[in-house]
C-alpha atoms as a PDB file:
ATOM      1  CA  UNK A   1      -6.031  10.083  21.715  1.00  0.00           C
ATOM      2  CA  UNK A   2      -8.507  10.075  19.230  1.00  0.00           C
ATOM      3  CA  UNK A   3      -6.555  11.554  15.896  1.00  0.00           C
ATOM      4  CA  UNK A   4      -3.979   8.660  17.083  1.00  0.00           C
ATOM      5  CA  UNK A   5      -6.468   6.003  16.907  1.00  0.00           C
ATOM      6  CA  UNK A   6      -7.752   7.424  13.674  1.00  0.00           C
ATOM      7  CA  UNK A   7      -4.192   7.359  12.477  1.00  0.00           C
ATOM      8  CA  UNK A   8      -3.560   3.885  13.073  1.00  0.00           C
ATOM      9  CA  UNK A   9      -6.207   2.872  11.374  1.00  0.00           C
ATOM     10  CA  UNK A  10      -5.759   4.678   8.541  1.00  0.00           C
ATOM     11  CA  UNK A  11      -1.949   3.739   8.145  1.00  0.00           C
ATOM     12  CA  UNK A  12      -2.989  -0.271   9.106  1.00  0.00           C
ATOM     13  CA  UNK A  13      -5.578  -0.036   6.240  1.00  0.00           C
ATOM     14  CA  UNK A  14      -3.257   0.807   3.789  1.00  0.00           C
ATOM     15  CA  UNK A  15      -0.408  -1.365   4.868  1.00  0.00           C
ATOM     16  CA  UNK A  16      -2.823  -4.389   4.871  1.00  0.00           C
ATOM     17  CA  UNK A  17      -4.190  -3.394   1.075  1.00  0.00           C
ATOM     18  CA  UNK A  18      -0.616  -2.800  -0.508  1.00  0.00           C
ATOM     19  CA  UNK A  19       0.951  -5.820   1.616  1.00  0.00           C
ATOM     20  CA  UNK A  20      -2.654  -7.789   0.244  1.00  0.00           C
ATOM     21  CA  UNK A  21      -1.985  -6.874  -3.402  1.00  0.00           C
ATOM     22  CA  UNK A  22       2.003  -7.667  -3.379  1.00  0.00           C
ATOM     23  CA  UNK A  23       0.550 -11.221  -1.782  1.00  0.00           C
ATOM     24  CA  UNK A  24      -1.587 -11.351  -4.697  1.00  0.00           C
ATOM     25  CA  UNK A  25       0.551 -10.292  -7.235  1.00  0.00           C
ATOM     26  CA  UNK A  26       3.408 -12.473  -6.023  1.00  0.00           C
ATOM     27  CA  UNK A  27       0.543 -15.488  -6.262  1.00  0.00           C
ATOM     28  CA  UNK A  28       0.019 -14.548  -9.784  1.00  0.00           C
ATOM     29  CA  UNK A  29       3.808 -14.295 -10.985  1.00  0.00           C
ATOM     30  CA  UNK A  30       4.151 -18.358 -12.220  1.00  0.00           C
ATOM     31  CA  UNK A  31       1.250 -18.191 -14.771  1.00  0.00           C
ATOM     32  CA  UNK A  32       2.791 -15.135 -16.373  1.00  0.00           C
ATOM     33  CA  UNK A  33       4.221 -16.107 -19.760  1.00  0.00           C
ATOM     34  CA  UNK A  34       5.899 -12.349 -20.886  1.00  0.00           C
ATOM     35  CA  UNK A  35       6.628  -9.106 -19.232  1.00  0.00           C
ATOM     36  CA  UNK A  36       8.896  -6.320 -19.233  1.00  0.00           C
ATOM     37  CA  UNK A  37      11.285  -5.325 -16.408  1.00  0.00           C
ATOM     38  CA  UNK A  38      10.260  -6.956 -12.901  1.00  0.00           C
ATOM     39  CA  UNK A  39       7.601  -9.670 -12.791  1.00  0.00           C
ATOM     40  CA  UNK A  40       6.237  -8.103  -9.709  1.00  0.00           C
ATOM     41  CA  UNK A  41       5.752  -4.282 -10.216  1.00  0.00           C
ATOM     42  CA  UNK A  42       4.360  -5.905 -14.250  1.00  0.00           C
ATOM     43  CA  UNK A  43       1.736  -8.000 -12.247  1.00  0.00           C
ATOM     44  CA  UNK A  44       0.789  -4.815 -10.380  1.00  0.00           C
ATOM     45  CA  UNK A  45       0.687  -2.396 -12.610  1.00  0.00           C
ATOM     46  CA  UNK A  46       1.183  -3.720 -16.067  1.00  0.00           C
ATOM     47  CA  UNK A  47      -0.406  -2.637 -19.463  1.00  0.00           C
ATOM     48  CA  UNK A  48      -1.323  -6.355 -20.821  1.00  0.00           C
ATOM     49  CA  UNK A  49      -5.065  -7.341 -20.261  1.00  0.00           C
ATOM     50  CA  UNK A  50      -4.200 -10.898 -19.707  1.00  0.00           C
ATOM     51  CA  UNK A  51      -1.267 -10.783 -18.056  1.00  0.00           C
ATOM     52  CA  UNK A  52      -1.670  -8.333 -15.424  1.00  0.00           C
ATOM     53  CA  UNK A  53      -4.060  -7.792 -12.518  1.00  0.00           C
ATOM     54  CA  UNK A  54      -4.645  -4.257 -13.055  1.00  0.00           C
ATOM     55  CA  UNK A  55      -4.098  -3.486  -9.637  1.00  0.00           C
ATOM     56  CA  UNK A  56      -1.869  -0.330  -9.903  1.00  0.00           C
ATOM     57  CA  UNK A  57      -4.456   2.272  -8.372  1.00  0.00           C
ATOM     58  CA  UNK A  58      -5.544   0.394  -5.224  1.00  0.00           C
ATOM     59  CA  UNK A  59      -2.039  -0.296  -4.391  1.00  0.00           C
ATOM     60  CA  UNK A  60      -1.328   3.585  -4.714  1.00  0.00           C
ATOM     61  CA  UNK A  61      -4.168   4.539  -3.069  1.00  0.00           C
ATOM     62  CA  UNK A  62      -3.110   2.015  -0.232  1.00  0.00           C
ATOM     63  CA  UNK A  63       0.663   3.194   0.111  1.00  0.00           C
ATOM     64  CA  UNK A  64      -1.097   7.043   0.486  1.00  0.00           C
ATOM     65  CA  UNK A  65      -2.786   5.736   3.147  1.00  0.00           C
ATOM     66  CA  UNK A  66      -0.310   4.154   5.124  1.00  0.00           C
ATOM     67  CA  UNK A  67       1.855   7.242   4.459  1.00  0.00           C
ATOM     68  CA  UNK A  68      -1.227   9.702   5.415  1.00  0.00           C
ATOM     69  CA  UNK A  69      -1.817   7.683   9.021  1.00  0.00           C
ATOM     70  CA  UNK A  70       2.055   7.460   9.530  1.00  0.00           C
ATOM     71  CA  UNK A  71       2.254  11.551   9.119  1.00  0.00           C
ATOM     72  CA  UNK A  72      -1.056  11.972  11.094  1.00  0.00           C
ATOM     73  CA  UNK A  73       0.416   9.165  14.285  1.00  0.00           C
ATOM     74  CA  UNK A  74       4.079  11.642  13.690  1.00  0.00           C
ATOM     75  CA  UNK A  75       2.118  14.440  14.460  1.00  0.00           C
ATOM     76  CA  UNK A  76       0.303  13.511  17.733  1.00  0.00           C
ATOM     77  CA  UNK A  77       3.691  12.040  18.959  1.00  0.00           C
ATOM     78  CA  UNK A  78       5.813  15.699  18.675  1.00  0.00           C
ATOM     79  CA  UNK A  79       2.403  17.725  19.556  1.00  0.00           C
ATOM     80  CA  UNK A  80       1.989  15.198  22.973  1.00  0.00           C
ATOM     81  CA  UNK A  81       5.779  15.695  23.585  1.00  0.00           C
ATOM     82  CA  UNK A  82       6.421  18.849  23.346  1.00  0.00           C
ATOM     83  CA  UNK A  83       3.647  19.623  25.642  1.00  0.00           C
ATOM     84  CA  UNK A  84       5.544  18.051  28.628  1.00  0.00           C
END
């Protein structure tokens, strides 16, 4: 019970940073003037100091977590069941 709880909040910690920085980044996509390729993944991670956030590491380290507590709350499920 306990690695589950610690798995859910792991994985709900990163879903609400990368969902947070999408919201952000999707905020920030009318006062961009250039990019190249999608406005969205360029407000993320882009390489221009004035038109990007510079938000490309959080967001990894957020989808990481998410994936990390999803593999942890996998694990707990097929260890509980096969116990039965």
């Amino acid at each position: 019970m306990k690695r589950t709880v610690i798995g859910g909040f792991i994985m709900m910690g990163g879903v609400f940073t990368t969902l947070t920085i999408i919201l952000v980044a999707t905020m920030h996509i009318p006062s961009m003037t250039s990019w190249s390729g999608s406005k969205l993944w360029y407000a993320i991670f882009g390489n221009d100091a004035v038109q990007s956030l510079f938000l490309g590491f959080p967001f990894v380290v957020g989808l990481l977590f998410a994936i990390l507590g999803l593999v942890i709350l996998v694990m707990e499920y097929f260890d509980k069941s096969f116990l039965k």
